[in-house]
Protein backbone atom coordinates (compact mmCIF):
# COMPACT_ATOMS: atom_id res chain seq x y z
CA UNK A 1 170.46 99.73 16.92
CA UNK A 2 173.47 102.04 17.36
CA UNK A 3 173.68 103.83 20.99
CA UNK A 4 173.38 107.31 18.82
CA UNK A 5 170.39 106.45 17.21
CA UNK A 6 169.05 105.23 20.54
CA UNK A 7 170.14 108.65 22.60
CA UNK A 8 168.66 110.64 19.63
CA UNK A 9 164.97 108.77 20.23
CA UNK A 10 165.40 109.59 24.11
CA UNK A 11 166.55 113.14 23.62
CA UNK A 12 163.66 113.77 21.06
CA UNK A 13 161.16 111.84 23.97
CA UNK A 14 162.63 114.43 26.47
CA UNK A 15 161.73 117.13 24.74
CA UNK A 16 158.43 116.14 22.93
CA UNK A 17 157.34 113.37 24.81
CA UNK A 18 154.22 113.22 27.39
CA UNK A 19 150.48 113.11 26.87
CA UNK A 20 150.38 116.94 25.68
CA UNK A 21 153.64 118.16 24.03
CA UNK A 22 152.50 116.88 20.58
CA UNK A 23 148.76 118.19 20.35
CA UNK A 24 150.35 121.60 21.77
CA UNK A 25 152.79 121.05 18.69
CA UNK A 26 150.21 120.58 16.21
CA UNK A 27 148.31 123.14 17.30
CA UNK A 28 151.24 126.14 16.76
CA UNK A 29 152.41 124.21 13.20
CA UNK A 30 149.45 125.78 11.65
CA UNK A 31 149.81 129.31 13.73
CA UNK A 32 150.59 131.69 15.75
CA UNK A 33 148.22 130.96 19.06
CA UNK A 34 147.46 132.49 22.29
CA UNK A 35 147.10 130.86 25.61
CA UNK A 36 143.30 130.59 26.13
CA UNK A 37 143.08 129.67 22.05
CA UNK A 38 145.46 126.65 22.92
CA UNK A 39 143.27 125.72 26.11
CA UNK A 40 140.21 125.25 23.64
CA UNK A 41 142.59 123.38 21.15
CA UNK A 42 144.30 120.95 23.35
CA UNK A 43 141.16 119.27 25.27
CA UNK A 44 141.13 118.70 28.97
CA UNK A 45 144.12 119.98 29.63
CA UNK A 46 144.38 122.16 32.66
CA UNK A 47 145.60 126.14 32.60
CA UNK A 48 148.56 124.82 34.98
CA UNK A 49 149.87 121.87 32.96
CA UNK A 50 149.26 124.11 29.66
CA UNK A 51 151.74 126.75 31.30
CA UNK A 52 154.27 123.67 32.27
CA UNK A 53 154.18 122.37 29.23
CA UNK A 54 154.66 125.40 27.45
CA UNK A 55 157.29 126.31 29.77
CA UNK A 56 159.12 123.36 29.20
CA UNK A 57 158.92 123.76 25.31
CA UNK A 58 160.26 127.20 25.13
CA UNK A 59 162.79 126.09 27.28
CA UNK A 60 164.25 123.76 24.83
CA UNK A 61 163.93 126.02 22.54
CA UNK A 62 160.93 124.45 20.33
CA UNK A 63 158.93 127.58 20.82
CA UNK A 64 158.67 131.21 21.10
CA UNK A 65 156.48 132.92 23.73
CA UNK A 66 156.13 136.59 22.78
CA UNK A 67 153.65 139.13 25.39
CA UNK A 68 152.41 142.26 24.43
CA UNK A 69 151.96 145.22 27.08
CA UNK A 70 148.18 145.30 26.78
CA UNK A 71 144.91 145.31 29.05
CA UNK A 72 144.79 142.33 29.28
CA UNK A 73 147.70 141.42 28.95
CA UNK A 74 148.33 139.33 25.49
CA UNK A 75 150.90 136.36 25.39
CA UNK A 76 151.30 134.26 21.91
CA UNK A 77 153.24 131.74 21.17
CA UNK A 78 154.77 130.08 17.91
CA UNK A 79 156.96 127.75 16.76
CA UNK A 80 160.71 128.89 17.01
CA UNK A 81 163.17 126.41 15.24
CA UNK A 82 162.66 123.24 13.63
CA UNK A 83 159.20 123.78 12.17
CA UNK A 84 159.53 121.68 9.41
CA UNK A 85 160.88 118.62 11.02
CA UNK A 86 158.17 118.87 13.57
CA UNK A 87 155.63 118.89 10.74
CA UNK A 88 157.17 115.96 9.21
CA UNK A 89 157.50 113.91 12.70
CA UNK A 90 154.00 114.68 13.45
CA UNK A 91 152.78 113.65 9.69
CA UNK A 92 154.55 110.45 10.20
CA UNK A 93 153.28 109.84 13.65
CA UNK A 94 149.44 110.66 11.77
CA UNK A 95 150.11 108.47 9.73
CA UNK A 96 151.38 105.53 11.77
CA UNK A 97 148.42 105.98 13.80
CA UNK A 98 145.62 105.87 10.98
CA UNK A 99 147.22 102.43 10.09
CA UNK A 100 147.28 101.08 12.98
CA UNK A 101 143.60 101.25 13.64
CA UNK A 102 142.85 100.01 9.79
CA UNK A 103 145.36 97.37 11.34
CA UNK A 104 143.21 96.68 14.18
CA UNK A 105 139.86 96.50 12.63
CA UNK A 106 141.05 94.41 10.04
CA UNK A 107 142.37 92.50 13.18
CA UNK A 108 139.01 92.24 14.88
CA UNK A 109 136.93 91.44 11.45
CA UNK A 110 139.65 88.42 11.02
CA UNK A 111 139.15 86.61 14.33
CA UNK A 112 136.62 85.24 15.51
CA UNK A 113 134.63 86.50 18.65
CA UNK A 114 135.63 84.16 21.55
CA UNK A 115 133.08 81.58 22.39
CA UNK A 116 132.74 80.40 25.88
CA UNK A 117 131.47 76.81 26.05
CA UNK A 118 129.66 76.04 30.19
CA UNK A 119 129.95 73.41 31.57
């Protein structure tokens, strides 16, 4: 594998990588969301890691966090640049995921279920 293609697939695990960064992705390709809609979307994570993580993505510049002078005050946030190759990375990731479990339970229907002789 060349050393470019390698630092490109650790650069894009920098920025996207980590148990959240991805759902919080798919959540803003479809829209524009605000905080507390993205705490319902993205389950179980906590109001502190959703603010690192979205801290971390605007810094890279992934996405856009726009507040509003209201009562209360209203932040949103959207996808900034590279919408459509995020769309595409998370379709292929989808993807790569729905066959790898046909992959496994065509796995487990193929072998048999261990049998344990005693002795």
């Amino acid at each position: 594998m060349p050393e470019s293609s390698f630092k490109s697939i650790q650069l894009t695990s920098d920025i996207i990588g980590g148990k959240w960064k991805l759902l919080i992705l798919h959540a803003l390709l479809e829209e524009t969301r605000r905080f507390t809609e993205l705490l319902d979307i993205v389950q179980d994570i906590t109001p502190k890691m959703l603010s690192k993580e979205l801290k971390d993505l605007e810094y890279y510049g992934i996405i856009k966090r726009t507040q509003y002078n209201t009562v209360p005050l209203t932040v949103e946030y959207n996808l900034e640049n590279f919408n459509g190759e995020l769309q595409n990375l998370i379709k292929a990731l989808t993807s790569f995921a729905k066959n790898y479990q046909d992959y496994q339970t065509a796995k487990k229907k193929q072998v048999p279920e261990r049998i344990d002789f005693v002795i």
